[in-house]
N, C-alpha and C. Protein backbone atom coordinates (compact mmCIF):
# COMPACT_ATOMS: atom_id res chain seq x y z
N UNK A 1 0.85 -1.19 0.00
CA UNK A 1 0.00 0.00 0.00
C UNK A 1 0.89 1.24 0.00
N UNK A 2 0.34 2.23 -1.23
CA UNK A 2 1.20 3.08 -1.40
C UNK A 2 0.82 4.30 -0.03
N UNK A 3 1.90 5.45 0.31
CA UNK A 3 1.62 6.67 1.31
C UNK A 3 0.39 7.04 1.43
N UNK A 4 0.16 7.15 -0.18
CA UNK A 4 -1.32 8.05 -0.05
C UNK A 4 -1.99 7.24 0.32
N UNK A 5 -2.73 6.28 -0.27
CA UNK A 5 -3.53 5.11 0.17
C UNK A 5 -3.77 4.83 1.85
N UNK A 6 -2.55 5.06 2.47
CA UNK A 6 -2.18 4.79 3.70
C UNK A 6 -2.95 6.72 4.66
N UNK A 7 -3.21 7.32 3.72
CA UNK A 7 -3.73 8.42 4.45
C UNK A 7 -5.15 8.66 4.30
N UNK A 8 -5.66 7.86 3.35
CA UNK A 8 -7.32 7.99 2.99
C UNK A 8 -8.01 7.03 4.37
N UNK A 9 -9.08 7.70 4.74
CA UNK A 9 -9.88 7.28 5.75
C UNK A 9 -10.93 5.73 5.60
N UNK A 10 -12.05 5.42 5.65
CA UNK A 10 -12.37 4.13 5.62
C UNK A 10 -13.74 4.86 4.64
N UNK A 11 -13.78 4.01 2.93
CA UNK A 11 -14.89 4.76 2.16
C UNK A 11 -14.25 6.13 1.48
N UNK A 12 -13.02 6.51 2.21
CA UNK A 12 -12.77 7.39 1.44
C UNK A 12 -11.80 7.28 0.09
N UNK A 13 -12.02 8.04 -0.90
CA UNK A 13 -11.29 7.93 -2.34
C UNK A 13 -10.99 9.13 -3.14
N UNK A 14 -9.90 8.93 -3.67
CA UNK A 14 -9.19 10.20 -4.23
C UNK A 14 -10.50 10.66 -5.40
N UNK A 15 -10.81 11.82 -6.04
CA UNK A 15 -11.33 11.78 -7.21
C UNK A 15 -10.82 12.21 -8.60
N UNK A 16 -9.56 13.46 -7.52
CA UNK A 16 -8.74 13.95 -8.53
C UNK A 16 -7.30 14.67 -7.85
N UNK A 17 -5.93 13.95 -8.71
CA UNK A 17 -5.20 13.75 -8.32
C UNK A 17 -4.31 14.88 -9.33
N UNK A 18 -3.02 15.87 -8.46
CA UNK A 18 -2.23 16.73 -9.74
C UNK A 18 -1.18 17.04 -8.97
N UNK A 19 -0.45 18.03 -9.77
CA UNK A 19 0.62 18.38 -9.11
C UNK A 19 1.29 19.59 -9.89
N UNK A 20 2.06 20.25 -8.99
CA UNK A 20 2.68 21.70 -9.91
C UNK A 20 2.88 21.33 -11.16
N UNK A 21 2.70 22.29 -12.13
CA UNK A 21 2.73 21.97 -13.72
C UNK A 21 4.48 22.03 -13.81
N UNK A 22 4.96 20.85 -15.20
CA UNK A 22 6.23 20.45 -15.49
C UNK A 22 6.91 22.31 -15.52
N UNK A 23 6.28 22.56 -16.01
CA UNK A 23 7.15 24.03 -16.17
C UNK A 23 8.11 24.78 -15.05
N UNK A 24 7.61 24.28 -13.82
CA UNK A 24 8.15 24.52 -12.44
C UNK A 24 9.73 23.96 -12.87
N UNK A 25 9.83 22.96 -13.54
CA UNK A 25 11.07 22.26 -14.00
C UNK A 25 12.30 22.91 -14.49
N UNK A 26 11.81 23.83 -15.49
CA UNK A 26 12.64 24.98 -16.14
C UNK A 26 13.67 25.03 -15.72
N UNK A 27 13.31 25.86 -14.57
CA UNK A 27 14.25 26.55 -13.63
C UNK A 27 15.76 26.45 -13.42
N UNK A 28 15.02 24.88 -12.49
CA UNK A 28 16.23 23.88 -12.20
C UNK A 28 16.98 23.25 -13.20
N UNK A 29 16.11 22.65 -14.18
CA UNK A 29 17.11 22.30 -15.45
C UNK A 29 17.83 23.09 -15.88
N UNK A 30 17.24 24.44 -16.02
CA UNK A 30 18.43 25.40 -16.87
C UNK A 30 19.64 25.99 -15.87
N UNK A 31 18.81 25.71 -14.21
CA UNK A 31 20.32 26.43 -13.22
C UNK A 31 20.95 25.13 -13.21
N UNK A 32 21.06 24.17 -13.13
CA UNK A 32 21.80 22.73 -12.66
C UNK A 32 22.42 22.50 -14.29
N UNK A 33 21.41 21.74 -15.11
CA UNK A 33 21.73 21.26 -16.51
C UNK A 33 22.58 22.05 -16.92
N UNK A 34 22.58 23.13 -17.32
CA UNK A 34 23.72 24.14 -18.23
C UNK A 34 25.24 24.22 -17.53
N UNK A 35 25.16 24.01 -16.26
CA UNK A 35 26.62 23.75 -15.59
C UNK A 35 27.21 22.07 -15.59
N UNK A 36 26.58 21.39 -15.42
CA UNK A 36 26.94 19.85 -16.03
C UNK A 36 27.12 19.66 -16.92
N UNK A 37 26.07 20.52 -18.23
CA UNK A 37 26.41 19.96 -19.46
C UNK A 37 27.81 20.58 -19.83
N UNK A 38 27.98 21.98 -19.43
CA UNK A 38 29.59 22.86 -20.12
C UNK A 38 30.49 21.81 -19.17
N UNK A 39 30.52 21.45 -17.98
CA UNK A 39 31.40 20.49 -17.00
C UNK A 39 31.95 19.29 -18.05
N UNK A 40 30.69 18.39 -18.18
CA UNK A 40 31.04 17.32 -19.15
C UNK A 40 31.41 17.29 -20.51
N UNK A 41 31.20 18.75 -21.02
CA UNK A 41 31.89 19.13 -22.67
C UNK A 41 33.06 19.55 -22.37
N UNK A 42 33.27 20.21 -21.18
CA UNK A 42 35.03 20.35 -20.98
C UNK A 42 35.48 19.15 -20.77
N UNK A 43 34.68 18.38 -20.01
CA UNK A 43 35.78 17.09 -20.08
C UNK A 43 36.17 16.34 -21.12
N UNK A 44 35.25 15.88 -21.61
CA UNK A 44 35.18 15.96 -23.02
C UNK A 44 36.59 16.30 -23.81
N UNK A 45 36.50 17.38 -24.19
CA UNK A 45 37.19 18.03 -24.94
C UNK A 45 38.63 18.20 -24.13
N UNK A 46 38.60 18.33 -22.86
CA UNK A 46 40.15 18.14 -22.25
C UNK A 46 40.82 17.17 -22.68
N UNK A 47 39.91 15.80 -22.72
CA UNK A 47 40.53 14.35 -22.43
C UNK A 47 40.71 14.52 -24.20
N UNK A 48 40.36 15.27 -25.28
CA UNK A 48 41.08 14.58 -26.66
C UNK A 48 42.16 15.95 -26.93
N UNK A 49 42.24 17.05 -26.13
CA UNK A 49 43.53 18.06 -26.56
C UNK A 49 44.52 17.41 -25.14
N UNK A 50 43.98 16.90 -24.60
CA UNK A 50 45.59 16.80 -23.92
C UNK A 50 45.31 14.84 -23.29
N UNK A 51 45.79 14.14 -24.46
CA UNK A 51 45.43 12.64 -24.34
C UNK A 51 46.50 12.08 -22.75
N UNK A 52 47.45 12.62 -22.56
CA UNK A 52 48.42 11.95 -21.54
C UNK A 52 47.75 12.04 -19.99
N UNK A 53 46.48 13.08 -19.68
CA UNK A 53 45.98 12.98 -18.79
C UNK A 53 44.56 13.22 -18.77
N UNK A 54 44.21 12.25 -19.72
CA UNK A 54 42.64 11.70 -19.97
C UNK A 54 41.94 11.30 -18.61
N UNK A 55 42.49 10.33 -18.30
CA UNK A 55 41.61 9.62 -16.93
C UNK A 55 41.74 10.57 -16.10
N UNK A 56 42.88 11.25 -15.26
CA UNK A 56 42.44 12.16 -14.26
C UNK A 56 41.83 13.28 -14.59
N UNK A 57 41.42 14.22 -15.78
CA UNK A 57 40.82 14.99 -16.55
C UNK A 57 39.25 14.59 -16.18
N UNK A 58 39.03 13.35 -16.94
CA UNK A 58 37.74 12.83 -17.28
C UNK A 58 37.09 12.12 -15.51
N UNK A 59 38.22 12.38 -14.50
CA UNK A 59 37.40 11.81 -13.41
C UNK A 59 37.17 13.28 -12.56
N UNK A 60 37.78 13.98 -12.51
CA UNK A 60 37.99 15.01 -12.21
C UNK A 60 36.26 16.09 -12.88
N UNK A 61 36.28 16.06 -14.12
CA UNK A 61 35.07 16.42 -14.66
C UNK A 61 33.87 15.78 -14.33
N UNK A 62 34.06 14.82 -14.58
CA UNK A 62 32.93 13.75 -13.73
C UNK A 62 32.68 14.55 -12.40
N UNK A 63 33.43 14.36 -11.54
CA UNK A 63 33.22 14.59 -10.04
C UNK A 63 32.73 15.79 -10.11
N UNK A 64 33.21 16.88 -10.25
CA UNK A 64 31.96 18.23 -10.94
C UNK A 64 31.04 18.09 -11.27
N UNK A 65 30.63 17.90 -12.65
CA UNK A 65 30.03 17.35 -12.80
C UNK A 65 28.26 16.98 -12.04
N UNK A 66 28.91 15.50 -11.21
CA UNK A 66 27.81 15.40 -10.23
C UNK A 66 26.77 15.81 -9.36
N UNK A 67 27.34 16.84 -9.54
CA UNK A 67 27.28 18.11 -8.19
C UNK A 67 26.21 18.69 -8.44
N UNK A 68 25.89 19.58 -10.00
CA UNK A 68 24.69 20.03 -10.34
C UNK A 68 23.60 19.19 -10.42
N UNK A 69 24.35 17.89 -11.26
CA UNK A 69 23.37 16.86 -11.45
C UNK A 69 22.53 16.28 -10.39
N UNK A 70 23.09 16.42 -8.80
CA UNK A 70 22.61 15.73 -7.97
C UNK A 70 21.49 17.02 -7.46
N UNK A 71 21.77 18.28 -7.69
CA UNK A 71 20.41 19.26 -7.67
C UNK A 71 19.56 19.15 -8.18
N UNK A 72 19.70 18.65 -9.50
CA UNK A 72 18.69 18.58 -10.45
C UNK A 72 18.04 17.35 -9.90
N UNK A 73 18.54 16.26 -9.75
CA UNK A 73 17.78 15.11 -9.03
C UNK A 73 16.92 15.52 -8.05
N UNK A 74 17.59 16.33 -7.18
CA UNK A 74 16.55 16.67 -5.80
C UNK A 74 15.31 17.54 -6.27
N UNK A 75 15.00 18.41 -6.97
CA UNK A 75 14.33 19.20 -7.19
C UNK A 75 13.58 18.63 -8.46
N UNK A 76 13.38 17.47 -8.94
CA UNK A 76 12.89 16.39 -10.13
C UNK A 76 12.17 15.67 -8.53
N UNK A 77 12.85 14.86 -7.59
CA UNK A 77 12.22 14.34 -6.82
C UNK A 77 11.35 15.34 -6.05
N UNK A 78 11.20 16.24 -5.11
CA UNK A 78 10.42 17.29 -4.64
C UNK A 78 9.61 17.36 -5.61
N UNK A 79 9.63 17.79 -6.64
CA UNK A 79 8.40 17.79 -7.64
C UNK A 79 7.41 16.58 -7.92
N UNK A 80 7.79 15.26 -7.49
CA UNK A 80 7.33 14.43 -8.15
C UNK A 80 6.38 14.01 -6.58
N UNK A 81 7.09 14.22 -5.62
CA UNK A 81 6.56 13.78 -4.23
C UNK A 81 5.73 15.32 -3.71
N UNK A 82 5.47 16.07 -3.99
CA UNK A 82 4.43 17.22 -3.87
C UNK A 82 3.32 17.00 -4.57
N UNK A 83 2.15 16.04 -4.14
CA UNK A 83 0.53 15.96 -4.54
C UNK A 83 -0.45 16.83 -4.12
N UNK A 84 -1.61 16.90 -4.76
CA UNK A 84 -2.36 17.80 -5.04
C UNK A 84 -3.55 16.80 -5.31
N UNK A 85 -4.69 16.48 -4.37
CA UNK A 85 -5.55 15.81 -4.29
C UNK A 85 -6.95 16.35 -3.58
N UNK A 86 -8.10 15.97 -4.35
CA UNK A 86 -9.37 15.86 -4.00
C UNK A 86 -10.20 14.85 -3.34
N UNK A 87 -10.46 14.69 -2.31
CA UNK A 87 -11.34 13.26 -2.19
C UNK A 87 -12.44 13.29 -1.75
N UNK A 88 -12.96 12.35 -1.52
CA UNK A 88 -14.82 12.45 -1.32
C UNK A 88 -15.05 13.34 0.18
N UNK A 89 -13.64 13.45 0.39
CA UNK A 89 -14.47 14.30 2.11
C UNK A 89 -13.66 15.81 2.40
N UNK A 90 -12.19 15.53 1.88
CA UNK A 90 -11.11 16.75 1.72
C UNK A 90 -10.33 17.14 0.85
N UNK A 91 -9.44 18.23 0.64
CA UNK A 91 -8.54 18.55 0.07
C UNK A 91 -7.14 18.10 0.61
N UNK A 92 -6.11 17.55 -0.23
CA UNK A 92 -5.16 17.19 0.66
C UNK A 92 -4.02 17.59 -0.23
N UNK A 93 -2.47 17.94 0.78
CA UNK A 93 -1.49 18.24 -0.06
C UNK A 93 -0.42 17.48 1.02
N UNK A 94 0.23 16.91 -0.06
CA UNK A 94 1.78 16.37 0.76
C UNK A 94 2.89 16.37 -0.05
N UNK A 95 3.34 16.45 0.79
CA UNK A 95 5.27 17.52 0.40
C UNK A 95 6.10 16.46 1.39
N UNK A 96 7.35 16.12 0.56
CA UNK A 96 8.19 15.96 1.05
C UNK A 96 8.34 14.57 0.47
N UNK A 97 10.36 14.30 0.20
CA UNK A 97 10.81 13.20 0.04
C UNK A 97 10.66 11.89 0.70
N UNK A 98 11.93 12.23 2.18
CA UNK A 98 11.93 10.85 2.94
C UNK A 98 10.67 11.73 4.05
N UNK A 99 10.82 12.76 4.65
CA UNK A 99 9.86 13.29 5.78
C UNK A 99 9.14 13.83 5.33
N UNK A 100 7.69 13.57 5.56
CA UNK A 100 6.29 13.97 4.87
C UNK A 100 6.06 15.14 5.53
N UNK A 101 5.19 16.01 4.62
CA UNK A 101 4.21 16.94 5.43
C UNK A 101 2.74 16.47 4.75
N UNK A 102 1.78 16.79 5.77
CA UNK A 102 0.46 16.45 5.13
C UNK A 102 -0.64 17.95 5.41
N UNK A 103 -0.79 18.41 4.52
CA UNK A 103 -1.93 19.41 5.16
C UNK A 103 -3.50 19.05 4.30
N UNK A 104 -4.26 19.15 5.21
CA UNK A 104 -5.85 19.18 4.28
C UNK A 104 -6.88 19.85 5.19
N UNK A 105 -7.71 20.37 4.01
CA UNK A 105 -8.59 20.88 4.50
C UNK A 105 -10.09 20.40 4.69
N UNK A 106 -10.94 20.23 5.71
CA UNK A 106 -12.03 19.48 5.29
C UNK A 106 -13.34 20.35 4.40
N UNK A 107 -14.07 19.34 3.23
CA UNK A 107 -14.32 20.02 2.30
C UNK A 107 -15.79 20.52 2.83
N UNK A 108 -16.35 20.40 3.74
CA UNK A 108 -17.27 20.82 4.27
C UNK A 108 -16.63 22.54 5.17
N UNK A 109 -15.87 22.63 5.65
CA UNK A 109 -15.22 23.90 6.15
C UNK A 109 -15.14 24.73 5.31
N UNK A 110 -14.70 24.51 3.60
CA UNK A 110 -14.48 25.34 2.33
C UNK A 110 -15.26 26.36 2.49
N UNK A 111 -15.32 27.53 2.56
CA UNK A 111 -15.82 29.11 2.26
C UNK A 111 -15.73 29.08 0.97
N UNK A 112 -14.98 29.34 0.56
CA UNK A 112 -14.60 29.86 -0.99
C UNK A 112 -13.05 29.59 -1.44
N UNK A 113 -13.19 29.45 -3.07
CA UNK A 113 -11.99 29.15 -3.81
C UNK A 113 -11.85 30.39 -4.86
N UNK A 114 -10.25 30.25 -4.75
CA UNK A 114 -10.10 31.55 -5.77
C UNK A 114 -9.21 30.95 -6.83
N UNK A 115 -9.33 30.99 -8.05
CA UNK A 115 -8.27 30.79 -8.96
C UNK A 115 -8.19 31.66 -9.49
N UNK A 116 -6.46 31.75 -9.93
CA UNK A 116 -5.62 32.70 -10.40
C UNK A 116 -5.18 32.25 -11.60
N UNK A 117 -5.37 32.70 -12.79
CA UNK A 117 -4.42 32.02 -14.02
C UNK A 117 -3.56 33.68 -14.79
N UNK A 118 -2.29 33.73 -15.12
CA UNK A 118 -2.14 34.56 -16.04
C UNK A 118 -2.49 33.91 -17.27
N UNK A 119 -1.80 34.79 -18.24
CA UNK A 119 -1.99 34.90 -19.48
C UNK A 119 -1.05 33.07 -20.08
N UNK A 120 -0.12 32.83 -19.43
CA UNK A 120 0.58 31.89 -19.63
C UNK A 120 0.37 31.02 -19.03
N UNK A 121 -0.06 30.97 -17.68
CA UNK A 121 -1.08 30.33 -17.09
C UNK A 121 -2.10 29.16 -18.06
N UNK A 122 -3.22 30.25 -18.42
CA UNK A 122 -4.30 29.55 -19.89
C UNK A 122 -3.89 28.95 -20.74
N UNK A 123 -2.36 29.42 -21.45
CA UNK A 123 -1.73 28.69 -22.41
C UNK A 123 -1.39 27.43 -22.24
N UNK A 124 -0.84 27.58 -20.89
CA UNK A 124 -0.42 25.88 -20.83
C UNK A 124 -0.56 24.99 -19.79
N UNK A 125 -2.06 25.95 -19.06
CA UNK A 125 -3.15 25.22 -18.40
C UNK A 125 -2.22 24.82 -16.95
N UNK A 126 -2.05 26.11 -16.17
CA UNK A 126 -1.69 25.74 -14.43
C UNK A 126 -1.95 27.29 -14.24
N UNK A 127 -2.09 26.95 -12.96
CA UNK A 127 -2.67 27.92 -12.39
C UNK A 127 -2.15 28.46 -10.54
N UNK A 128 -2.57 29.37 -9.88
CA UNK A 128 -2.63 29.27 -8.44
C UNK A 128 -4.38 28.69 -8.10
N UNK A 129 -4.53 28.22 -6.76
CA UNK A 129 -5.50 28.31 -6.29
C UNK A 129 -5.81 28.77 -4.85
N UNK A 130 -6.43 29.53 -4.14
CA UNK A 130 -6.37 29.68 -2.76
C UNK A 130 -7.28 29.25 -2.23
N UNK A 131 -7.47 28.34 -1.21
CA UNK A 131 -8.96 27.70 -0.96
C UNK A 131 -8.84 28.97 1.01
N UNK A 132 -10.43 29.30 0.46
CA UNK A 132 -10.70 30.16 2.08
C UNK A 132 -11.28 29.29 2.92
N UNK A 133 -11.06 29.03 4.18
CA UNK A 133 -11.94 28.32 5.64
C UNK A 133 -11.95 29.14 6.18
N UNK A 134 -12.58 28.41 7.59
CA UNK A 134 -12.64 29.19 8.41
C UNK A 134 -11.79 29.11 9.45
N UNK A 135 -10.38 27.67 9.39
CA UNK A 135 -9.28 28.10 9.82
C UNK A 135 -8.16 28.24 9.33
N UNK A 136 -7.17 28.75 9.80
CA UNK A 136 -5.76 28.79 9.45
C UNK A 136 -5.00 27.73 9.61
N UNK A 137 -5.49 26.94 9.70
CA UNK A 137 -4.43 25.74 9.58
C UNK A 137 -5.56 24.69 8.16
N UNK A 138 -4.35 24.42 7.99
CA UNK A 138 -4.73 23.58 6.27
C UNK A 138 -4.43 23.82 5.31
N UNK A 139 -4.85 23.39 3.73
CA UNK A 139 -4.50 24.13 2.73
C UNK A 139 -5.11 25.36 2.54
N UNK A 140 -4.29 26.02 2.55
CA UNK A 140 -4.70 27.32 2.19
C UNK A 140 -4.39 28.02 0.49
N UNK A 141 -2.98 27.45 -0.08
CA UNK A 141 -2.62 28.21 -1.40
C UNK A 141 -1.94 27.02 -2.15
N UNK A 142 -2.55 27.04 -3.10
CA UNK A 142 -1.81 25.78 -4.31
C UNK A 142 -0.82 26.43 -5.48
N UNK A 143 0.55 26.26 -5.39
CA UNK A 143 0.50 27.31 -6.54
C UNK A 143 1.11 26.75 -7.72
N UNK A 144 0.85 27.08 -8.96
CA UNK A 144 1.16 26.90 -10.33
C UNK A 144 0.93 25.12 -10.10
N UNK A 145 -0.41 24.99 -10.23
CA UNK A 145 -1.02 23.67 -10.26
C UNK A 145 -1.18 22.94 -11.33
N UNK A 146 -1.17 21.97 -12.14
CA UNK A 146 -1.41 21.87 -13.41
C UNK A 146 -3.44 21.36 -13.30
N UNK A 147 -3.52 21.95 -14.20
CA UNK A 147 -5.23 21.79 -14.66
C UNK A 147 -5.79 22.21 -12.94
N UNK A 148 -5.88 23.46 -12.95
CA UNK A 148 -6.10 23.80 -12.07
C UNK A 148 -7.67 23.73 -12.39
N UNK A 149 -8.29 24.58 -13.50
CA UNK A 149 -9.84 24.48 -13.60
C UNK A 149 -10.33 23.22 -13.61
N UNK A 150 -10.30 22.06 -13.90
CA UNK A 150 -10.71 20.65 -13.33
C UNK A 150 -10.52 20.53 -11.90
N UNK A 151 -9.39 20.83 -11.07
CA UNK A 151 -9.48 20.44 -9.77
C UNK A 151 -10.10 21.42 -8.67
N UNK A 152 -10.62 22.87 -9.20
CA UNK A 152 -11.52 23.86 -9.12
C UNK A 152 -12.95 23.14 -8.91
N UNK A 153 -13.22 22.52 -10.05
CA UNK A 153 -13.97 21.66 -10.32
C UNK A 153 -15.01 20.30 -9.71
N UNK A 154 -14.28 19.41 -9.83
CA UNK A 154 -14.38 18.34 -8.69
C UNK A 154 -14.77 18.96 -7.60
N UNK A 155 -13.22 19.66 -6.71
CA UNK A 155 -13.61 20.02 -5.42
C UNK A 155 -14.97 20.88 -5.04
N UNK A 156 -15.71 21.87 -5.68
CA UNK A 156 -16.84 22.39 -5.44
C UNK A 156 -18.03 21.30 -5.91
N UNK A 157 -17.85 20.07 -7.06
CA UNK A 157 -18.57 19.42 -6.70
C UNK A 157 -18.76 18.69 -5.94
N UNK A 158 -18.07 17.70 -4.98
CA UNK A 158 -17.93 17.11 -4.55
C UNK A 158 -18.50 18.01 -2.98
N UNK A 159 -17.85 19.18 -3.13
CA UNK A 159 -17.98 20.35 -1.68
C UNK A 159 -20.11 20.26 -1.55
N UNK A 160 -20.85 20.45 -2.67
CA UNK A 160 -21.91 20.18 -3.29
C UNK A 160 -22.51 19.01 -2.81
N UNK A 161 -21.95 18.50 -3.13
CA UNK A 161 -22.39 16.62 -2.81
C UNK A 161 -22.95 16.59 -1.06
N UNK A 162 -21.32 16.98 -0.61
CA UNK A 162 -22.08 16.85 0.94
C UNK A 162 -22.73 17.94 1.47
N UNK A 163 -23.33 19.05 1.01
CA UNK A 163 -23.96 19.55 1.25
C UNK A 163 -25.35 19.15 0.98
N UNK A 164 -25.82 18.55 -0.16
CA UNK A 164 -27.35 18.49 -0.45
C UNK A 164 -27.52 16.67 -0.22
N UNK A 165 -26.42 16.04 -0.05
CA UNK A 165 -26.76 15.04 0.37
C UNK A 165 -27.77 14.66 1.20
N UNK A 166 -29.34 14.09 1.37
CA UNK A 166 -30.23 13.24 2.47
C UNK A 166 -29.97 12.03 2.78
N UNK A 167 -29.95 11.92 4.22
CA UNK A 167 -30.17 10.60 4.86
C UNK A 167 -31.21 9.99 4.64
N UNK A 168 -31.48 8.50 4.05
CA UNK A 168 -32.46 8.01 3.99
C UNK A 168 -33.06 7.05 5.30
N UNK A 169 -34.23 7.02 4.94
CA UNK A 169 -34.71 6.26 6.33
C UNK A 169 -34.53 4.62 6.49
N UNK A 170 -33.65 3.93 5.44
CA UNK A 170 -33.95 2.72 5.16
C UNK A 170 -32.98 2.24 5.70
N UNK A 171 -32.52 1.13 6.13
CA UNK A 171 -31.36 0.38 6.67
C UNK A 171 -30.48 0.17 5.88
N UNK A 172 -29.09 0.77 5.95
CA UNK A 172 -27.99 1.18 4.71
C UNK A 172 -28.14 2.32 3.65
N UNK A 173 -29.18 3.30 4.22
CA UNK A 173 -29.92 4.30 2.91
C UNK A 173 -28.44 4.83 2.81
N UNK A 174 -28.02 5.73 3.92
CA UNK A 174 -26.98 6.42 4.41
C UNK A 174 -25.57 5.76 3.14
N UNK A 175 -25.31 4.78 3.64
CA UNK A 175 -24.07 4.38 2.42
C UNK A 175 -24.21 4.21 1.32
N UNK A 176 -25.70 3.81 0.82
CA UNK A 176 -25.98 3.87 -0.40
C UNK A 176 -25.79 5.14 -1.15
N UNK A 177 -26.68 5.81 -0.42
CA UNK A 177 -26.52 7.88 -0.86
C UNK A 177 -25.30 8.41 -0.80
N UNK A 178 -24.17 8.06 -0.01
CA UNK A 178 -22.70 8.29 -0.28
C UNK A 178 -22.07 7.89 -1.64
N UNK A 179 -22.19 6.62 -1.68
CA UNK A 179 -21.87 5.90 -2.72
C UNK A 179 -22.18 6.59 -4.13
N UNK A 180 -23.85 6.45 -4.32
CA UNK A 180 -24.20 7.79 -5.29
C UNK A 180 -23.80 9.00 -5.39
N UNK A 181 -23.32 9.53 -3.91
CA UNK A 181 -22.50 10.70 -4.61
C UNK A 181 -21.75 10.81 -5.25
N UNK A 182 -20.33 9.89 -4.70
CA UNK A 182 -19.24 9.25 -4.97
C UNK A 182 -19.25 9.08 -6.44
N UNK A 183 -20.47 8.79 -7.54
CA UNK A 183 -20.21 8.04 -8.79
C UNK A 183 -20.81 9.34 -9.47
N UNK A 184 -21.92 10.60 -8.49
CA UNK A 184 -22.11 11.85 -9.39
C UNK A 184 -20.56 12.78 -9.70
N UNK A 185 -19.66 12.65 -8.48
CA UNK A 185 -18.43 13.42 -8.73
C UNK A 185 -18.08 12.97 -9.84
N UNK A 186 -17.83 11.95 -9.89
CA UNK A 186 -16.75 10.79 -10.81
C UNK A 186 -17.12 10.75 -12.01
N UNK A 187 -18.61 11.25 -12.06
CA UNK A 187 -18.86 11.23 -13.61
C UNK A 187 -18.73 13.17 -14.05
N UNK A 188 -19.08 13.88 -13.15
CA UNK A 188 -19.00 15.49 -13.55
C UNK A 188 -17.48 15.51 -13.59
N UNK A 189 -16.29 14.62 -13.72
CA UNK A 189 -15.25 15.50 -13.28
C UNK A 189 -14.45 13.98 -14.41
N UNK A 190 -15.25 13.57 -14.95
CA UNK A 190 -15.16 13.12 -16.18
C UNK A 190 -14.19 11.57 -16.16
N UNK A 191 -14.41 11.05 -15.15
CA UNK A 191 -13.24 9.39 -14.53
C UNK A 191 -14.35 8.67 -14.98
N UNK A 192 -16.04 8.90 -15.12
CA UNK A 192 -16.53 7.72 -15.67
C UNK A 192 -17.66 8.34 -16.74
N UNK A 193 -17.71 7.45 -17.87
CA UNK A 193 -18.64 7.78 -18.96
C UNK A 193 -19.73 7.52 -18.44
N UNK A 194 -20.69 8.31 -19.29
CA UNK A 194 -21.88 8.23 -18.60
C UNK A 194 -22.76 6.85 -18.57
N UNK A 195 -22.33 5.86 -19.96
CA UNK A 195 -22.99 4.89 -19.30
C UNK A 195 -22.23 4.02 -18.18
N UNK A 196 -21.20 4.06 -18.20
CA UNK A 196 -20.42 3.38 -16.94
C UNK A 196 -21.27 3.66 -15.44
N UNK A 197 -21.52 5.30 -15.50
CA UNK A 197 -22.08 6.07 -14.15
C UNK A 197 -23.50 5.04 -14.05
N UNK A 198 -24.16 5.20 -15.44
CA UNK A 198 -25.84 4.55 -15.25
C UNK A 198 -25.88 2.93 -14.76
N UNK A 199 -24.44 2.18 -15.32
CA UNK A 199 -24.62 1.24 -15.14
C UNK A 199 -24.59 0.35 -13.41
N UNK A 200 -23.56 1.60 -13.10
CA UNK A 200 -22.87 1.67 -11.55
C UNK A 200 -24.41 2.23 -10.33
N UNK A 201 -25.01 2.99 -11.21
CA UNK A 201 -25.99 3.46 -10.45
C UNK A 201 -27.44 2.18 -10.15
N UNK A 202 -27.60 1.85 -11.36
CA UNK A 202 -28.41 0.88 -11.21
C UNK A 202 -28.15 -0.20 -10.16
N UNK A 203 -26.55 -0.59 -10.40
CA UNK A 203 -26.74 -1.63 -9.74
C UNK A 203 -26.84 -1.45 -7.58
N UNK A 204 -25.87 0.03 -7.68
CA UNK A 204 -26.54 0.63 -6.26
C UNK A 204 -28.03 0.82 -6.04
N UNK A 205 -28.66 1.08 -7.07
CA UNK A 205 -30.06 1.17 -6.78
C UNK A 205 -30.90 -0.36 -6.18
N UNK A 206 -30.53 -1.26 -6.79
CA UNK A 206 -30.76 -2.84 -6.65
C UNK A 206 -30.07 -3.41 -5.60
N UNK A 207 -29.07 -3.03 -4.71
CA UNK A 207 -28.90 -3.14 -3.27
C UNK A 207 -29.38 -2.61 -2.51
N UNK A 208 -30.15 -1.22 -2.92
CA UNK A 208 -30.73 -0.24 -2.23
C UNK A 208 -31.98 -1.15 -1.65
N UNK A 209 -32.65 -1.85 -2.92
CA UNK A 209 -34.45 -2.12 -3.03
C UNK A 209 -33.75 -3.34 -2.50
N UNK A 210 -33.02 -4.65 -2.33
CA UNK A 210 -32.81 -5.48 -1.89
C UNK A 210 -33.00 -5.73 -0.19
């Protein structure tokens, strides 16, 4: 069982899953990459103008070398271990390599969401988001998210869901009507076609009457 898996509650399920858009990448590739790559073209080129001290040249460059490269690794990993998740009850974000951070907000607390896109933003689809509660502890700011308007999305439906949700009076109404929510997100936020949703619904309906 993967981290995340290991943080979802009992019934609970991701609906929509992201993370800072690749572009965040830039950065680091161009501050790290451009000093490794001139590192390893000098070596390179040392080891065929001066052949009598190739190997200590070429280990020597190497060992440089490494150095940027191992930035660029760290900041490729940080990116890849920083999630950006929706689930049937919260918002959740976790950061960090070997030591986690976890913050979430519960989606019933949500006040309001703000998204931010510039102009470059729209082009290549990331965004900020700021979600408002009513406390200070949680997520509060997502920034340069990829497909931020989908995860805008979901989360106010889903925020929706448990709001107009009814308890039914029947024995199991309660999990059944979760469940149905569970498959209205999943189909507005586009994880299931609609006959998949009708087919899924029916057959909750027929445990329902059972």
């Amino acid at each position: 069982m993967g981290y995340i898996e290991q943080l979802l509650g009992e019934n609970e399920r991701v609906l929509f899953q992201t993370r800072q858009h690749p572009l965040v990448l830039l950065r680091p590739a161009l501050g790290y990459g451009i000093p490794a790559g001139v590192l390893i073209g000098l070596t390179i080129a040392s080891g065929i103008l001066f052949p009598p001290f190739t190997l200590p040249l070429v280990i020597a460059g190497l060992a440089l070398a490494m150095i940027p490269l191992a930035f660029l690794l760290r900041s490729l990993l940080r990116w890849w271990n920083e999630v950006y998740m929706v689930t049937t009850r919260r918002v959740v974000q976790v950061e960090g390599i070997l030591n986690k951070n976890v913050f979430d907000s519960s989606l019933e607390k949500v006040n309001d969401v703000v998204l931010r896109q510039s102009l470059w933003g729209r082009l290549f689809n990331y965004g900020d988001i700021e979600i408002l509660t009513g406390s200070e502890i949680g997520v509060n700011r997502l920034n340069r998210i990829a497909d931020p308007l989908r995860f805008k999305q979901v989360m106010l439906d889903q925020k929706a869901m448990l709001g107009e949700r009814p308890g039914l009076e029947s024995p199991g109404g309660g999990e059944i009507e979760s469940l149905l929510a569970q498959l209205e997100a999943l189909r507005r936020s586009g994880l299931l076609s609609d006959q998949e949703f009708e087919e899924k619904r029916q057959a909750l309906l027929k445990r329902q009457e059972a």
